[in-house]
N, C-alpha and C. Protein backbone atom coordinates (compact mmCIF):
# COMPACT_ATOMS: atom_id res chain seq x y z
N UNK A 1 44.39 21.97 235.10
CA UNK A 1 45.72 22.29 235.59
C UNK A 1 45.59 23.04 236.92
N UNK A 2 46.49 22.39 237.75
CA UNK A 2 45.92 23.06 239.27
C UNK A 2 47.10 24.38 239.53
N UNK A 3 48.47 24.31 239.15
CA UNK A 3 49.37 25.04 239.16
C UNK A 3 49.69 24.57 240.45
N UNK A 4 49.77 23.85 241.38
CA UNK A 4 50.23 23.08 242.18
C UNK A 4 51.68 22.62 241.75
N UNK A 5 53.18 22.96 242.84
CA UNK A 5 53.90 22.19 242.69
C UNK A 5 53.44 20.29 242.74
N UNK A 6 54.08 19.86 241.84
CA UNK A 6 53.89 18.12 242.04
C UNK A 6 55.49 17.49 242.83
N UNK A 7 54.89 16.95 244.00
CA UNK A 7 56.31 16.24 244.86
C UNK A 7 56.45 14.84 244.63
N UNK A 8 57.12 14.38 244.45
CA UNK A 8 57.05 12.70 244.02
C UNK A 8 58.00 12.18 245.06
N UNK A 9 57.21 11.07 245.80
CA UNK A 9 57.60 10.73 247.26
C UNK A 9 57.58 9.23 246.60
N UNK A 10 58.70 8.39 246.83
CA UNK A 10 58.46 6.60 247.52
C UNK A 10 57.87 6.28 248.22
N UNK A 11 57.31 5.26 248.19
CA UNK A 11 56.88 4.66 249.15
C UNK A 11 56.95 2.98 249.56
N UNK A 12 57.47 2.27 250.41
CA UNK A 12 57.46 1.14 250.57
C UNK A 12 56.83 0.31 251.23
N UNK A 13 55.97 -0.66 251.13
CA UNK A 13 55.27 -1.55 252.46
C UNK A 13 56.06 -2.80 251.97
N UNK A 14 56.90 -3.10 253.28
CA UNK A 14 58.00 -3.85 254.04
C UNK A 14 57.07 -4.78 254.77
N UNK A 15 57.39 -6.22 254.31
CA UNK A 15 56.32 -7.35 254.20
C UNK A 15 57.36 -8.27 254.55
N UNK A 16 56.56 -8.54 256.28
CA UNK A 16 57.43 -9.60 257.06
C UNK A 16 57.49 -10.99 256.94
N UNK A 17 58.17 -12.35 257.00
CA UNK A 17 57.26 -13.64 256.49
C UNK A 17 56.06 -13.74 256.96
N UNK A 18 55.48 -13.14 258.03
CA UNK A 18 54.31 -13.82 258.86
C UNK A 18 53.26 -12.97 257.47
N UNK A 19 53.13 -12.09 256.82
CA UNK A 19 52.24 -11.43 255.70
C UNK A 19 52.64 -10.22 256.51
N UNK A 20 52.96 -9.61 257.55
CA UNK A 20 52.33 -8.42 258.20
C UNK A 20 52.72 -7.26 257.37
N UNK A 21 52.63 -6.05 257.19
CA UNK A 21 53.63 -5.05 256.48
C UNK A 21 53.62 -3.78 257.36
N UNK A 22 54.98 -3.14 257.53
CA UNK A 22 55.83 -2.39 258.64
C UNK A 22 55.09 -0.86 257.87
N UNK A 23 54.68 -0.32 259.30
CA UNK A 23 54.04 1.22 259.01
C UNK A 23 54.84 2.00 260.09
N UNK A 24 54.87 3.13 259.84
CA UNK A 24 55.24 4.26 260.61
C UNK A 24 54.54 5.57 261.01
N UNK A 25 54.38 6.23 262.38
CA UNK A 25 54.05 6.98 262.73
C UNK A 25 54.62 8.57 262.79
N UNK A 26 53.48 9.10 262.15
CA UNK A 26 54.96 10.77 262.13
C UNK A 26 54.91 11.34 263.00
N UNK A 27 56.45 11.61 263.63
CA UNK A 27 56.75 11.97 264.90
C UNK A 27 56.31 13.00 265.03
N UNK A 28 55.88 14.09 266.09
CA UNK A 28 55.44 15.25 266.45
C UNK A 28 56.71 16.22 266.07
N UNK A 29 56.13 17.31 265.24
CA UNK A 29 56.99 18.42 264.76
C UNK A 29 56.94 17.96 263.37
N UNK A 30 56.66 16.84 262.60
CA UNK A 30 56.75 16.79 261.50
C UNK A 30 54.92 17.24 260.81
N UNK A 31 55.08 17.65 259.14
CA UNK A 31 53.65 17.52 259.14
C UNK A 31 52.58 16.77 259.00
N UNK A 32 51.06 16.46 259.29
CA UNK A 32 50.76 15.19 259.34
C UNK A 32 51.21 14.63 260.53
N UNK A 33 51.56 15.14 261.94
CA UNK A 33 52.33 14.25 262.75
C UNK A 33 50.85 13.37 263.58
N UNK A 34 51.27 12.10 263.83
CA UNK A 34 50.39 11.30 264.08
C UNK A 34 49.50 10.21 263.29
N UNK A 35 49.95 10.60 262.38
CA UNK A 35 49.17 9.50 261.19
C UNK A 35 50.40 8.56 261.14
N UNK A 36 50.12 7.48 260.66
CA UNK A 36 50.65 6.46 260.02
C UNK A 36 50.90 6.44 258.31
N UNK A 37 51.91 5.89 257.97
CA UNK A 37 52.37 6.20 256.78
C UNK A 37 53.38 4.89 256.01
N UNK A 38 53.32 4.57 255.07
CA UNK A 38 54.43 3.64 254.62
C UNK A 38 55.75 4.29 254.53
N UNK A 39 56.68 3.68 255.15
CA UNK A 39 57.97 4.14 255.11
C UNK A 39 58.37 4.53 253.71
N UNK A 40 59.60 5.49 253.52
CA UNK A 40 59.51 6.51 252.48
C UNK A 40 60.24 7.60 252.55
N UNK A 41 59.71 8.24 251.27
CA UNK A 41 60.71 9.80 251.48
C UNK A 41 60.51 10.72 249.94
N UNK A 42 60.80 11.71 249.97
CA UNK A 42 60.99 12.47 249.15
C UNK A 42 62.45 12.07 248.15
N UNK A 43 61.51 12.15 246.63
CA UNK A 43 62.86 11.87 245.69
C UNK A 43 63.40 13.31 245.45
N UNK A 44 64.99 13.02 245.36
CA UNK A 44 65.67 14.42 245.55
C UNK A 44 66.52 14.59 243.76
N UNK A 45 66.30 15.84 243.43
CA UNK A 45 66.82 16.21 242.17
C UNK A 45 66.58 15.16 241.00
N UNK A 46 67.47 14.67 240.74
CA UNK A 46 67.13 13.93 239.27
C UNK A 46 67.45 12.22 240.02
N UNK A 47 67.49 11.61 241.22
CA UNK A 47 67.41 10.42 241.99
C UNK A 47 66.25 9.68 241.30
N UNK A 48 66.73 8.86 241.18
CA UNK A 48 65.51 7.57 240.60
C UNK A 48 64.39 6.99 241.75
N UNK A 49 63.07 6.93 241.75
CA UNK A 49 62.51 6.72 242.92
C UNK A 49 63.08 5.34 243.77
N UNK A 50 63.07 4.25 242.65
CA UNK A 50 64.09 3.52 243.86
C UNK A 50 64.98 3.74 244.30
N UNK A 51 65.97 4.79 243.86
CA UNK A 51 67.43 5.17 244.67
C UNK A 51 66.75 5.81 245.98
N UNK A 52 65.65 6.67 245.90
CA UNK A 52 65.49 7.21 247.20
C UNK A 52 65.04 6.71 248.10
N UNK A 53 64.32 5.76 247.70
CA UNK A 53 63.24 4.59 248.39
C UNK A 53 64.64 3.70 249.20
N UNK A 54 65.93 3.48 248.71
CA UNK A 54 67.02 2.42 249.72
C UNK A 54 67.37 3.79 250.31
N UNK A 55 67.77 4.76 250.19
CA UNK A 55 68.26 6.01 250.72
C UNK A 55 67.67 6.25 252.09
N UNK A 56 66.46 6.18 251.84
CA UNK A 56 65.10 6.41 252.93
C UNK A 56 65.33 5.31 253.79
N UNK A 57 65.25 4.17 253.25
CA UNK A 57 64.75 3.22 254.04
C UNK A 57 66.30 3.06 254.96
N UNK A 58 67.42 3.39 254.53
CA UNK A 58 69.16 3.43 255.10
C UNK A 58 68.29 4.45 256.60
N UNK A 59 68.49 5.57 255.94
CA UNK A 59 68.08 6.29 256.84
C UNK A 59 67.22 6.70 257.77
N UNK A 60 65.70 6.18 257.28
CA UNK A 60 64.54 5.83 258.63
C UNK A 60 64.80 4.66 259.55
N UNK A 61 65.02 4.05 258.85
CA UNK A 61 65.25 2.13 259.54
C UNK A 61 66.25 1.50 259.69
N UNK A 62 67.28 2.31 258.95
CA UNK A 62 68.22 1.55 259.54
C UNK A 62 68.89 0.10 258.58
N UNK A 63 67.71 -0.15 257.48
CA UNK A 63 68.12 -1.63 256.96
C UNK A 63 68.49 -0.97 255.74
N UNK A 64 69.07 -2.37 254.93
CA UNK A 64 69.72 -2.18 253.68
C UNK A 64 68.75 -3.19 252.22
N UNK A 65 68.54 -2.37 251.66
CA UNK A 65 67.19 -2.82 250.52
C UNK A 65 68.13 -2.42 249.10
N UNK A 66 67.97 -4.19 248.32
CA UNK A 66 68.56 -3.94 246.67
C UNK A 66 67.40 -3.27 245.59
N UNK A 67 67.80 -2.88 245.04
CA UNK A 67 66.93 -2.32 243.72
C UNK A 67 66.18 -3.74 243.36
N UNK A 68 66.23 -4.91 243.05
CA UNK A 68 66.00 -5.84 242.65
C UNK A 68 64.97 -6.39 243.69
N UNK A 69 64.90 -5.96 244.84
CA UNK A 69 64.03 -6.61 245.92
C UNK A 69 62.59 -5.15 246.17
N UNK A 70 63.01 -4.48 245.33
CA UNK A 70 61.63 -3.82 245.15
C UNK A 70 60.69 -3.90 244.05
N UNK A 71 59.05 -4.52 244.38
CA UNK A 71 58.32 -4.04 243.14
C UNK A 71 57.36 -3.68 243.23
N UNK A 72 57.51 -2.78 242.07
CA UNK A 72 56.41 -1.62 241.60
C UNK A 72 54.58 -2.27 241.95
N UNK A 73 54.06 -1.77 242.75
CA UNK A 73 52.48 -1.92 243.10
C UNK A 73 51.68 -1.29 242.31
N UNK A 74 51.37 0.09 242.85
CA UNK A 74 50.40 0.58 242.38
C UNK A 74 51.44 2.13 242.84
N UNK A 75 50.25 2.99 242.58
CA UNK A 75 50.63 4.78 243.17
C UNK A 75 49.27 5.58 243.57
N UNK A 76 49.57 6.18 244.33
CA UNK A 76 48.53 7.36 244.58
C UNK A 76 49.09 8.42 243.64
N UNK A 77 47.88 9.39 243.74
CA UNK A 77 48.28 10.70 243.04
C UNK A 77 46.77 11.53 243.73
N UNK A 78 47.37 12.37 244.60
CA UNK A 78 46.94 13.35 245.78
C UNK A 78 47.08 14.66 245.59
N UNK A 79 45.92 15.60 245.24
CA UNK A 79 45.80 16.76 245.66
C UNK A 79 46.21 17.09 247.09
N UNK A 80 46.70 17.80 247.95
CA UNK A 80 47.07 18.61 248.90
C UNK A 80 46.43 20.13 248.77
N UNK A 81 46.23 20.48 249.76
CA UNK A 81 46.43 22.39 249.50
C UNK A 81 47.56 22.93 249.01
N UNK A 82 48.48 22.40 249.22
CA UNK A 82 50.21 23.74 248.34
C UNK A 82 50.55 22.39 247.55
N UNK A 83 50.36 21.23 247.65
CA UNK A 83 51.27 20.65 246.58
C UNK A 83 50.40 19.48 245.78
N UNK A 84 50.61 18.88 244.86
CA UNK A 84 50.42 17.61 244.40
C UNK A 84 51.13 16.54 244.50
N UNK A 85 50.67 15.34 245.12
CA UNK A 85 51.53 14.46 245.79
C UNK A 85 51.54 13.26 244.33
N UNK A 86 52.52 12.80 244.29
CA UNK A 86 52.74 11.53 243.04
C UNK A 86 53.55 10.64 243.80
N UNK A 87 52.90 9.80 244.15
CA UNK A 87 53.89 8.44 245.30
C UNK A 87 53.54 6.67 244.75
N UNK A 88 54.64 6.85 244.29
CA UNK A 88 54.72 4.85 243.42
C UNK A 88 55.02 4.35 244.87
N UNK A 89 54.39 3.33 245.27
CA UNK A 89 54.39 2.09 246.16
C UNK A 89 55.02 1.15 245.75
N UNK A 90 56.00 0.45 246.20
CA UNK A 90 56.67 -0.49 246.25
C UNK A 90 56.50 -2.08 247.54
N UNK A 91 56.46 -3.05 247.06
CA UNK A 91 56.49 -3.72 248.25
C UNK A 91 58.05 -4.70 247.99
N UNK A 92 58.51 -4.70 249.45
CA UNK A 92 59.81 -5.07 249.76
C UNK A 92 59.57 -6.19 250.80
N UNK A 93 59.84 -8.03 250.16
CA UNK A 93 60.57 -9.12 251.06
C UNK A 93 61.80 -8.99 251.78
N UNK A 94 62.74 -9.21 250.70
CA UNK A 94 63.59 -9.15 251.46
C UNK A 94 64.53 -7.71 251.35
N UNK A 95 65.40 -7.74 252.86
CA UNK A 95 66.36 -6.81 253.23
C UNK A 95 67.31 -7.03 254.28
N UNK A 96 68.41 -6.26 254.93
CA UNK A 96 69.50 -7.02 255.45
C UNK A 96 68.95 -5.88 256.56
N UNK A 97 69.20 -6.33 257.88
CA UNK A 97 69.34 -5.63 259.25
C UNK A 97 67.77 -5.81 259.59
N UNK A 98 67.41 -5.29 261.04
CA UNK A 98 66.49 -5.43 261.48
C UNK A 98 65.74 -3.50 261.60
N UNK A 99 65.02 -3.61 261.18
CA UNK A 99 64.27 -2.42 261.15
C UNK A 99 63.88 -1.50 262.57
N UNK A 100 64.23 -0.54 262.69
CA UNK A 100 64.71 0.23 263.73
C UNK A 100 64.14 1.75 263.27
N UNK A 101 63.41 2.29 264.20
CA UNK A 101 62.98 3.61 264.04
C UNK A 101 64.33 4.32 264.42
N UNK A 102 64.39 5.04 263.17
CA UNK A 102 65.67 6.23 263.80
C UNK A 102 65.57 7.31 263.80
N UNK A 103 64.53 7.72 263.73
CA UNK A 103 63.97 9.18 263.32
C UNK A 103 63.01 9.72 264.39
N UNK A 104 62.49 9.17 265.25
CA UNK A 104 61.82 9.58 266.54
C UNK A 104 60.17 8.36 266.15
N UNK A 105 60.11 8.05 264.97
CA UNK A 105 58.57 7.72 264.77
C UNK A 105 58.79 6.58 265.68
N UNK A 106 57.17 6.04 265.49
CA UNK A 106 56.84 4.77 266.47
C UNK A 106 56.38 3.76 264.92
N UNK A 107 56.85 2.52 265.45
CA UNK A 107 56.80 1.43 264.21
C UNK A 107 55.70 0.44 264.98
N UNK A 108 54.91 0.04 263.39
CA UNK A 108 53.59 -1.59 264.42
C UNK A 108 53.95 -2.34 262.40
N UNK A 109 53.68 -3.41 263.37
CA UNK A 109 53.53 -4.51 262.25
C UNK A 109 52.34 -4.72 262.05
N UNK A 110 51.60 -4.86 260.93
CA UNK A 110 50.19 -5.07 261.02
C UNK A 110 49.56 -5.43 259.89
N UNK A 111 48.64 -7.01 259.76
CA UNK A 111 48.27 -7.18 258.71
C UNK A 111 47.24 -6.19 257.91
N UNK A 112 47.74 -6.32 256.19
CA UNK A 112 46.79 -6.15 255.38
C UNK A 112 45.66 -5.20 255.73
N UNK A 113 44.80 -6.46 256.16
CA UNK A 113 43.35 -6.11 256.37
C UNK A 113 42.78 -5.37 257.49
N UNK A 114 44.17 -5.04 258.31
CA UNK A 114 43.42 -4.11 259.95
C UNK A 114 44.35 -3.33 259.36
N UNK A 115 45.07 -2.49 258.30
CA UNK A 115 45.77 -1.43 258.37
C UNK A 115 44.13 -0.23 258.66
N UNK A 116 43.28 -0.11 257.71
CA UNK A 116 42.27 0.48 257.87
C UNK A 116 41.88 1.14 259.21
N UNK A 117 42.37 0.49 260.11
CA UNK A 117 41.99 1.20 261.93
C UNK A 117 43.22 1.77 262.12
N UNK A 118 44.40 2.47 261.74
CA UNK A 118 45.30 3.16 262.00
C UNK A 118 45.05 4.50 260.61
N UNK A 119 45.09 5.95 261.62
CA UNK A 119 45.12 7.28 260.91
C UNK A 119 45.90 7.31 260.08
N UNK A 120 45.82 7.23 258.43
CA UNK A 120 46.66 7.41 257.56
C UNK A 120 46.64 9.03 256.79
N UNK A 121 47.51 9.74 256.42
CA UNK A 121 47.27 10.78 255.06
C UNK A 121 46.29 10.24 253.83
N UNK A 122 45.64 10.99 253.70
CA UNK A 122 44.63 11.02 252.35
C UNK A 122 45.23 9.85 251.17
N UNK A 123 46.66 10.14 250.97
CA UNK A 123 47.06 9.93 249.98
C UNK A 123 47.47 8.41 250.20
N UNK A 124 47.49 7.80 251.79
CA UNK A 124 47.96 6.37 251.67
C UNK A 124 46.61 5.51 251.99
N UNK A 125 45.57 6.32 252.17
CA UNK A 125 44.12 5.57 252.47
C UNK A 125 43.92 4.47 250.93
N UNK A 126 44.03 4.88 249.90
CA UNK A 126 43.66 3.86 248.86
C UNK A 126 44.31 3.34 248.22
N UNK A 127 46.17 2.86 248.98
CA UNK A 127 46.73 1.78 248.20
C UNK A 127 46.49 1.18 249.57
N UNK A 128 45.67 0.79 250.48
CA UNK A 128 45.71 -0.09 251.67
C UNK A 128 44.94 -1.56 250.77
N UNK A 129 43.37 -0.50 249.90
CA UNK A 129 43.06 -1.92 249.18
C UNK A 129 43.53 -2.57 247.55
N UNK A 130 45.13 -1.90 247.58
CA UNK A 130 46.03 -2.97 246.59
C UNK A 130 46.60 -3.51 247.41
N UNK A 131 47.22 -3.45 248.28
CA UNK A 131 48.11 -4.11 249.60
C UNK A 131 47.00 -5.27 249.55
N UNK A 132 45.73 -5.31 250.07
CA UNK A 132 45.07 -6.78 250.54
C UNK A 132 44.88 -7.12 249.60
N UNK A 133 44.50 -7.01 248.45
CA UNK A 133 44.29 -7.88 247.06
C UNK A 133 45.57 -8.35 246.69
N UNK A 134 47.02 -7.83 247.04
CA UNK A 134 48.28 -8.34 246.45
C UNK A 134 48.84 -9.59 247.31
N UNK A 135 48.46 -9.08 248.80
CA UNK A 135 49.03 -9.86 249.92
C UNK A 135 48.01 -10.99 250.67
C-alpha cells in the first residue's frame, strides 16, 4: 500500500482511416509540458470514464465522440511521486468534426510503430505496444 492518492484519467488513441492515431503535446505551464500524450482527461466525481473521455475530447478537440464508438484496450497503472495514476485506453474510429487543438497543445498524426520517437509520460510508454499489436 503506497498511501498515494489514485487519479483515474481516460485516455483515447483517435485512429484516422489511413491507421495513423492523433497524439498531443502538453502545452508549456502544464505538468509534464512537452511530452506527448493520448488525448484525455481527468474523470471528475462519480463521471463514468467514458463520459469524461467525450467531455475531454468536446473540449481539447473540439469533436463529438458516442459512447458506442469507444473501445476498451488495455490500461496503465503508474506510480508517480504524489499520486497513482489508473488510465483505461480507449481507441476511437469514428467521430463528428475535425480535430482541432483548443487548448494551446500541438497535434501530429503518427503511425503505430514510430509513436516510440516522440517523449511520452512514463505511464503512456507501454500501451504504445498494445496500440501496434491492435492496429
Amino acid at each position: 500500500m503506497t498511501g498515494k492518492p489514485i487519479v483515474l484519467v481516460a485516455a483515447c488513441a483517435l485512429v484516422d482511416p489511413d491507421g495513423r492515431v492523433l497524439i498531443a503535446k502538453r502545452p508549456e505551464g502544464k505538468s509534464m509540458a512537452g511530452l506527448w500524450e493520448f488525448p484525455g482527461g481527468k474523470v471528475e466525481g462519480s463521471e463514468l470514464p467514458e463520459d469524461a473521455l467525450i467531455r475531454e475530447l468536446r473540449e481539447e478537440l473540439g469533436i463529438d465522440v458516442t459512447q458506442a464508438c469507444l473501445a476498451p484496450l488495455t490500461f496503465a497503472s503508474h506510480g508517480y511521486d504524489r499520486f497513482h495514476l489508473l488510465m483505461p485506453l480507449y481507441v476511437c474510429r469514428r467521430w463528428k468534426g475535425l480535430p482541432k487543438a483548443r487548448e494551446g497543445q500541438e497535434l501530429a498524426w503518427v503511425r503505430p510503430n514510430r509513436l516510440r520517437g516522440y517523449e511520452m509520460p512514463p505511464a503512456d510508454e507501454p500501451l504504445i505496444s498494445h496500440l501496434i499489436d491492435a492496429l
